[in-house]
Every structure is written in C-alpha cells, then in structure tokens.
C-alpha atoms as a PDB file:
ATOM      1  CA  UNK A   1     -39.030  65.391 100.678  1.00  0.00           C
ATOM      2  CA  UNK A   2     -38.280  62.350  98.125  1.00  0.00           C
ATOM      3  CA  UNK A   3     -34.885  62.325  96.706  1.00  0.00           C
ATOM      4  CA  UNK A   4     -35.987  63.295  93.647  1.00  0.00           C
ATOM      5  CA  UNK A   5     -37.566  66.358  94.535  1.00  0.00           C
ATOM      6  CA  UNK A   6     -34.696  67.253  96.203  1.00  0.00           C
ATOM      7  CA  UNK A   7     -32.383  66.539  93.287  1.00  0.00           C
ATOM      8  CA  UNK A   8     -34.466  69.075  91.348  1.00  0.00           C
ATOM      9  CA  UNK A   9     -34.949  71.236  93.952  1.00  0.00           C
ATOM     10  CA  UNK A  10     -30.917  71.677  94.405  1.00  0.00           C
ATOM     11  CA  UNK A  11     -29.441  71.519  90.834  1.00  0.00           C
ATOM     12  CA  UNK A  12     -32.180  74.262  89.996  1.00  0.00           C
ATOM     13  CA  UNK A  13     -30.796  76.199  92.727  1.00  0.00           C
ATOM     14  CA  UNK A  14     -26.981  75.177  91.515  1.00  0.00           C
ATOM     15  CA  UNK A  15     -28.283  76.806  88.595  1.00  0.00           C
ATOM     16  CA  UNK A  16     -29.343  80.090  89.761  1.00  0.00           C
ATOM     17  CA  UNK A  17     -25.459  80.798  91.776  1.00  0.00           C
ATOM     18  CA  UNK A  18     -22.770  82.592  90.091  1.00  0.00           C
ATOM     19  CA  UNK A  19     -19.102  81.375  90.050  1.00  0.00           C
ATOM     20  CA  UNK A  20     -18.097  83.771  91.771  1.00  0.00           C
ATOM     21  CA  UNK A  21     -19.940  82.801  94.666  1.00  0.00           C
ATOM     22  CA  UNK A  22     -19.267  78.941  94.143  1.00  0.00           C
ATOM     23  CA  UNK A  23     -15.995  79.865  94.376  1.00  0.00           C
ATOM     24  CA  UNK A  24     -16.385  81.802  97.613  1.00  0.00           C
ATOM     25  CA  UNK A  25     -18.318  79.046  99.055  1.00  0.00           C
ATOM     26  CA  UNK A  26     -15.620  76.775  98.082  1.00  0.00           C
ATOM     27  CA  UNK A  27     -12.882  78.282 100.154  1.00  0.00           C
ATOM     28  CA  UNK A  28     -14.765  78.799 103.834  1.00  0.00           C
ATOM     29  CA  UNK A  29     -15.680  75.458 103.319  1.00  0.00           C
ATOM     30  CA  UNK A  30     -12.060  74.342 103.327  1.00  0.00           C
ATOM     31  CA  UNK A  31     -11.668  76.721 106.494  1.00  0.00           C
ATOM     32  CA  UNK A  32     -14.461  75.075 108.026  1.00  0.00           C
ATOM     33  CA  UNK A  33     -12.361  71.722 107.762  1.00  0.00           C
ATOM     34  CA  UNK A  34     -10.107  72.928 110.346  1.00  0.00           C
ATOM     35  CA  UNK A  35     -12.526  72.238 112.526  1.00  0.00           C
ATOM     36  CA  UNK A  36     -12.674  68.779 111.980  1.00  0.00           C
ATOM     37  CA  UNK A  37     -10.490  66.025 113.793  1.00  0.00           C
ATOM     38  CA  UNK A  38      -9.269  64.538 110.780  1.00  0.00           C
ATOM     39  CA  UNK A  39      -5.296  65.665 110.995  1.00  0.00           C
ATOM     40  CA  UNK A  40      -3.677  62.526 112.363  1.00  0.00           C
ATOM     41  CA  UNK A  41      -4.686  60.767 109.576  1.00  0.00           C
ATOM     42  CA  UNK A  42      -3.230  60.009 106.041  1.00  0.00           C
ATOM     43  CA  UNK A  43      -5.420  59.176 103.160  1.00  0.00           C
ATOM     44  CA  UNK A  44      -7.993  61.355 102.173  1.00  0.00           C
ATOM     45  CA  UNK A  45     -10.252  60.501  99.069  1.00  0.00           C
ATOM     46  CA  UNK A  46     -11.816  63.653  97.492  1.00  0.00           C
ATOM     47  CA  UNK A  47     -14.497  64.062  94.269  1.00  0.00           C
ATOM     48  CA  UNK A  48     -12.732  66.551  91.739  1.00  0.00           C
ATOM     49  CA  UNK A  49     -15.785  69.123  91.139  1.00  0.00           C
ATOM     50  CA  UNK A  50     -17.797  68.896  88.212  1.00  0.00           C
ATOM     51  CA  UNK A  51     -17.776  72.730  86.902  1.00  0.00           C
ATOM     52  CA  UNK A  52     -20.251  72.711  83.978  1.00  0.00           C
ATOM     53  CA  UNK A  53     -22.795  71.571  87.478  1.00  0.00           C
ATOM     54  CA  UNK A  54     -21.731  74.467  89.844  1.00  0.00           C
ATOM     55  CA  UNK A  55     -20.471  71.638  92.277  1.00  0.00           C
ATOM     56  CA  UNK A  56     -18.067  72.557  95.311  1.00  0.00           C
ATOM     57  CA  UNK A  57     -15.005  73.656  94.041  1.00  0.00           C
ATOM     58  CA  UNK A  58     -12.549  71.217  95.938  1.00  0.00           C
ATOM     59  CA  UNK A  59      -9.098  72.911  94.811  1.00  0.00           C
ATOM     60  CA  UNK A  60      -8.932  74.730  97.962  1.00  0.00           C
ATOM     61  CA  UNK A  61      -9.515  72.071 100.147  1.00  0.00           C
ATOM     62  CA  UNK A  62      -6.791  69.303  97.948  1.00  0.00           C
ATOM     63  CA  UNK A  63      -4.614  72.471  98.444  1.00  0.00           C
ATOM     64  CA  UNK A  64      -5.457  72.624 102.145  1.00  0.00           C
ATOM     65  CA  UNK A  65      -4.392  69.284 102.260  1.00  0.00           C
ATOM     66  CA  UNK A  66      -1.820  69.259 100.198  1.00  0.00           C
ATOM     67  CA  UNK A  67      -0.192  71.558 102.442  1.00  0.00           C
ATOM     68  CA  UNK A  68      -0.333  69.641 105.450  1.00  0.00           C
ATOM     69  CA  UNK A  69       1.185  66.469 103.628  1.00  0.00           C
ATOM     70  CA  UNK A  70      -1.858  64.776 103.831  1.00  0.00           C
ATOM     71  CA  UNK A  71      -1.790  62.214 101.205  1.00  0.00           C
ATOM     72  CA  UNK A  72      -4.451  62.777  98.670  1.00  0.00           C
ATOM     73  CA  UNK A  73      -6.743  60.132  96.614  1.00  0.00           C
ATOM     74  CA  UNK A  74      -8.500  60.519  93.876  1.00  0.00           C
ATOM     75  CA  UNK A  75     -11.480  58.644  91.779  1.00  0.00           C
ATOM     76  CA  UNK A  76     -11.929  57.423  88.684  1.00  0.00           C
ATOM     77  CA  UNK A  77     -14.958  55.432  87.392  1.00  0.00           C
ATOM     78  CA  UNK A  78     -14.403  52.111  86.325  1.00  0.00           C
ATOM     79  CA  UNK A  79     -17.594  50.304  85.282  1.00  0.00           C
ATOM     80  CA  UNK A  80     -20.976  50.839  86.228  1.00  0.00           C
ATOM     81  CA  UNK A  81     -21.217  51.556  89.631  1.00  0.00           C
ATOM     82  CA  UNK A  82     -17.240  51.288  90.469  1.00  0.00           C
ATOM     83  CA  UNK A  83     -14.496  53.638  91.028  1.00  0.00           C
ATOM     84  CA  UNK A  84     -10.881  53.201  91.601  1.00  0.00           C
ATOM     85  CA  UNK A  85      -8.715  55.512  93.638  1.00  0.00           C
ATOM     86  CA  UNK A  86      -5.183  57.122  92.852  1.00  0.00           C
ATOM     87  CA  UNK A  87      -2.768  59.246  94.623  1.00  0.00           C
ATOM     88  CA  UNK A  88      -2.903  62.511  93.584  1.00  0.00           C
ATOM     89  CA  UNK A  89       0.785  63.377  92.618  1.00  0.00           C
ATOM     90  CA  UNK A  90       2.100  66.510  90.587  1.00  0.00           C
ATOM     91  CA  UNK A  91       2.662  63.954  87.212  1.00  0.00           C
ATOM     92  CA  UNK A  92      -1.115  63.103  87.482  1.00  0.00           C
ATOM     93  CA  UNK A  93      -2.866  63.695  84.207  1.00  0.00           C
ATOM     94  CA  UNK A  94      -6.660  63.836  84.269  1.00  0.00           C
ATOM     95  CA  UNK A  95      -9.375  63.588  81.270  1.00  0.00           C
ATOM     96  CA  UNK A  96     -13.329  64.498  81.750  1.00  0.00           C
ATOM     97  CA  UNK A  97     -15.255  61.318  81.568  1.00  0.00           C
ATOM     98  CA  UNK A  98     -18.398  61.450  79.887  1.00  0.00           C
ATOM     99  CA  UNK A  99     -20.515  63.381  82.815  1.00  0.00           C
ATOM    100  CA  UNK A 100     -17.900  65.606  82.807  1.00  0.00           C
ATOM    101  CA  UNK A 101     -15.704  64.558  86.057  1.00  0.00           C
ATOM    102  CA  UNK A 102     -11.824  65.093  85.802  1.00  0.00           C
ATOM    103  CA  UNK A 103     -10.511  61.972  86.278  1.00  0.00           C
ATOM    104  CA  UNK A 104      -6.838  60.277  86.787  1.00  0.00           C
ATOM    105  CA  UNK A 105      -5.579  58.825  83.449  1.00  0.00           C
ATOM    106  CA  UNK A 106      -3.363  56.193  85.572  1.00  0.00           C
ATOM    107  CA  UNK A 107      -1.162  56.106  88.489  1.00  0.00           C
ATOM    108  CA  UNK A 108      -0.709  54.732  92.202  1.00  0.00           C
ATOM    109  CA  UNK A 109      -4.059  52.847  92.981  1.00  0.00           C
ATOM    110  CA  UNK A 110      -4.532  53.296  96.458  1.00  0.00           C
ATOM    111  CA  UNK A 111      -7.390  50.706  98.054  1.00  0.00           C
ATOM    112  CA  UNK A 112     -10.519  51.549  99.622  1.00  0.00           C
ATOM    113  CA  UNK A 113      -9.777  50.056 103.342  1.00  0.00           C
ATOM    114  CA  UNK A 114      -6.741  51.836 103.294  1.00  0.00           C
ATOM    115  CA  UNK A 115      -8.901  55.567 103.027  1.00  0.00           C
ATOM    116  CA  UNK A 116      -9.429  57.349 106.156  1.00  0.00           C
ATOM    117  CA  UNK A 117     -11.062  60.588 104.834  1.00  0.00           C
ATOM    118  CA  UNK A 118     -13.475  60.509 102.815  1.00  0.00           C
ATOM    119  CA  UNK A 119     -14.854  63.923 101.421  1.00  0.00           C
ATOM    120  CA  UNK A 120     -18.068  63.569  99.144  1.00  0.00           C
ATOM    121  CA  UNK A 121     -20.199  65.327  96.159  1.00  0.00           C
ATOM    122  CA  UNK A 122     -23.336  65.607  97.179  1.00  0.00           C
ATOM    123  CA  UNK A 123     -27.269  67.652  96.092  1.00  0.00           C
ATOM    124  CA  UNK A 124     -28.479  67.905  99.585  1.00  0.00           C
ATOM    125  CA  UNK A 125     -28.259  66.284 102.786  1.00  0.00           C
ATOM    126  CA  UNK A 126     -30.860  65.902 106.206  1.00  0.00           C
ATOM    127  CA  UNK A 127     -30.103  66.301 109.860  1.00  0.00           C
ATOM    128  CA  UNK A 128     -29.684  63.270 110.216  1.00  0.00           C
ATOM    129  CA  UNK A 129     -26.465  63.084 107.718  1.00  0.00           C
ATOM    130  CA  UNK A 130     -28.285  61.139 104.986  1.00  0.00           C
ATOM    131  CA  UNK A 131     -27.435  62.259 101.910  1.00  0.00           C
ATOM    132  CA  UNK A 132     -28.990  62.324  98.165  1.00  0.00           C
ATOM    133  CA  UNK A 133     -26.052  62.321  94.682  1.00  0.00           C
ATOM    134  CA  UNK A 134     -26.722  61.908  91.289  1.00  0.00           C
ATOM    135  CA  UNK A 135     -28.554  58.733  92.057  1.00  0.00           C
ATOM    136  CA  UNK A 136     -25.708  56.366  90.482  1.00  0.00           C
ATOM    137  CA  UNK A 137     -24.443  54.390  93.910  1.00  0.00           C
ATOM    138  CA  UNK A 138     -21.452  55.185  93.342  1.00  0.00           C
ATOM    139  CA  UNK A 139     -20.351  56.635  96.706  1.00  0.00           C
ATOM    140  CA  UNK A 140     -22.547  54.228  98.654  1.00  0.00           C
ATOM    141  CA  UNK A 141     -20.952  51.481  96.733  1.00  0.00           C
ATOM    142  CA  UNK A 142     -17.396  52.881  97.350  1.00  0.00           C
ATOM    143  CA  UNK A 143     -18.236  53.512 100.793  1.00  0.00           C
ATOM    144  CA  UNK A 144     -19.364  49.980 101.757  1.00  0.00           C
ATOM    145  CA  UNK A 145     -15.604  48.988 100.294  1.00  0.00           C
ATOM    146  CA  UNK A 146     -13.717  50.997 103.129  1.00  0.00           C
ATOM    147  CA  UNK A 147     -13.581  50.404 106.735  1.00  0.00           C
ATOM    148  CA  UNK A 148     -15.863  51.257 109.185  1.00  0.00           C
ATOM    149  CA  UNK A 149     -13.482  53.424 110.772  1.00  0.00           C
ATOM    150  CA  UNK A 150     -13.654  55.607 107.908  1.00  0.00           C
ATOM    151  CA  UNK A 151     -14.806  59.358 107.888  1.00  0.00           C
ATOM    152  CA  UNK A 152     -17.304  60.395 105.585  1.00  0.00           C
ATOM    153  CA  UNK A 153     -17.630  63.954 105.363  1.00  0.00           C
ATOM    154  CA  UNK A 154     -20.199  65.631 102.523  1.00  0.00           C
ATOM    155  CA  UNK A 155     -19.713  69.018 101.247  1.00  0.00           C
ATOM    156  CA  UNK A 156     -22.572  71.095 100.522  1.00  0.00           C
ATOM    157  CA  UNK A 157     -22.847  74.432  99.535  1.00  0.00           C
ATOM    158  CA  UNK A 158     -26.730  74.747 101.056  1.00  0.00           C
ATOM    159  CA  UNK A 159     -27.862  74.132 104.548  1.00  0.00           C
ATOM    160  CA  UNK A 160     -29.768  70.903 105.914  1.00  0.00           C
ATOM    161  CA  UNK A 161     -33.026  69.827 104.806  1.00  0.00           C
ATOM    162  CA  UNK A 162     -35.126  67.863 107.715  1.00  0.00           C
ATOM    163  CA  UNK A 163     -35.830  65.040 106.277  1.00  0.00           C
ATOM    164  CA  UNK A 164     -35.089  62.888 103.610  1.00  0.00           C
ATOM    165  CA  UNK A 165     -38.145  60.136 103.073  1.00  0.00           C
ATOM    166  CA  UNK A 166     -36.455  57.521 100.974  1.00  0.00           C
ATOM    167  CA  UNK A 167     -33.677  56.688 102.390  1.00  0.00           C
ATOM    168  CA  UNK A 168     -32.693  53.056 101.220  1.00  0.00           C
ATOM    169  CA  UNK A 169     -31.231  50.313 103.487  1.00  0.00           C
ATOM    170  CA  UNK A 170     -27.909  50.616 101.181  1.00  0.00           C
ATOM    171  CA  UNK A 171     -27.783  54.449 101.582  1.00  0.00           C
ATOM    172  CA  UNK A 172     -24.846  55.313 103.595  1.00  0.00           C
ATOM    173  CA  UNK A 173     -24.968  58.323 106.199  1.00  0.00           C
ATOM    174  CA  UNK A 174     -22.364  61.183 107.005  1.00  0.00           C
ATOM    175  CA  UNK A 175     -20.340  61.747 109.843  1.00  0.00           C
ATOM    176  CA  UNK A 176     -19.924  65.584 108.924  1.00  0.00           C
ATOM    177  CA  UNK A 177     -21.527  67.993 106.600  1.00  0.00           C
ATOM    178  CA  UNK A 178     -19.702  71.010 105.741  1.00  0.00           C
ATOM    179  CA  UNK A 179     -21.380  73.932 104.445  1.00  0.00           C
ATOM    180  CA  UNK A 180     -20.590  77.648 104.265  1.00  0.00           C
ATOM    181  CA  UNK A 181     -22.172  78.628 107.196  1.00  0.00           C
ATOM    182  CA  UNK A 182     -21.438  75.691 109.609  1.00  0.00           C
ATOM    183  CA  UNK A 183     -19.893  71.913 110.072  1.00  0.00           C
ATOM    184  CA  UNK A 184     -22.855  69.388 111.135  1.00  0.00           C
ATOM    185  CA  UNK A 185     -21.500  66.828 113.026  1.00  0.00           C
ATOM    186  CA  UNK A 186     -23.950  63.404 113.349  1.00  0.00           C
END
C-alpha cells in the first residue's frame, strides 16, 4: 500500500479503539521493552502521545524508564521540520503545540548525537521496519541528526503491514517495532 492509504487506513482504525484499550495496549508495550537490549545505555528520546489521536500512551514506558535511571529526552518542535530535545526532569513544564503534542516549555537541551534510544510515533510500519508518520519529516529529519549507532525503535499499537510502496530515499527504517502482541526486530 501507498503511505497515504495507510495513513487513512490506521487513523480510521485509531478511531474506532476505546481508551481503555489504548491504554492497555500502552502498558504490554512497555513490558515488551524488556525484551530489548537497550539497558546499558543512557539517553533515550521518546514522543509524548498525542491523546485527542488515540496515539500510544508512552507514560508507562517514561515511567519504565524512569525507574531504571535511564535518562529521559524529550521533543519539542522548533521550526518547520525541526525539533529540539530536553531532559525530562520533575520541574519540566509542558504546553500542547498547535497539533496538540505536549511539549517542554524550556530546560536542559540535550543533542541529537548524544541519543542512544530512540522510541518513535508512528501510523503503521512494514516488515521490513519502514515506517509511515504524519508525513511532516520530522523524525526522519531528527533521525539523520543522531549517530548511526543509534536505536530506533517504533511503537505501534497494530501489527505489520507487508509492504510499504513509497518508501523515499530520505525515509529512515526501524531497528525494532513494538506492538502488543510482539517486538519485530529488523
């Protein structure tokens, strides 16, 4: 399918879950992170969940981290197609942009090379780990900021399509996919 099927296809079917079962989807997909070999490192940049768009609720997993000391990064759009990233501290403040997204008011900017983890918003993803947003760039153009070391792990709350048939030279692929049921590794 094209990317823009597939972004109808998926915030149609966004539309149709409850909460309540966001919510439960939310926290087995912070179990299934335990699975992951991320724990020896430090930074880890995570999307705060856009509510009003039945995204992943990511409080679980930021607590999940949290817990284990794992320093925590957060974005906030800055122009166009550009975000900046702050450590998430307990005297963080956040306002909703204008799409909605809680975002830092200021703090500790934290670069991009200096992110290990990244975890990612996403509408739907392939078996191959490409994966389709909101169509803005901004997580491909973050991504081509940090190292090539870093992890770049989507969270999903539906399973793997096949294929995705427009995937762009700039497009930037997953290393994981977590999803209720399972962690896709590619």
């Amino acid at each position: 399918m094209l990317k823009h099927e597939l972004r109808k296809k998926y915030k149609d079917l966004r539309e149709g879950l409850g909460f309540s079962i966001i919510s439960d989807y939310s926290i087995l997909l912070a179990n299934h992170v335990l699975q992951i070999p991320i724990w020896d490192f430090f930074y880890f940049h995570i999307f705060l969940s856009i509510e009003e768009n039945k995204e992943v609720d990511t409080l679980p997993l930021i607590t999940l981290l949290q817990g284990k000391d794992k320093n925590v990064v957060v974005p906030k759009v800055v122009s166009k197609n550009s975000m900046e990233n702050y450590l998430l501290t307990d005297n963080t403040v956040f306002r909703k942009n204008k799409w909605h997204i809680p975002e830092p008011v200021d703090g500790i900017k934290i670069p991009e090379t200096q992110i290990d983890v990244v975890f990612m918003p996403l509408l739907a993803f392939d078996r191959k780990g490409n994966r389709v947003g909101y169509g803005k760039g901004f997580y491909d153009n973050f991504l081509h900021k940090c190292g090539n070391q870093t992890l770049k792990i989507g969270l999903s709350i539906f399973e793997a399509e096949d294929s995705i048939d427009d995937i762009h030279e700039n497009d930037v692929p997953l290393d994981y996919c977590i999803t209720p049921k399972r962690v896709y590794k590619f």
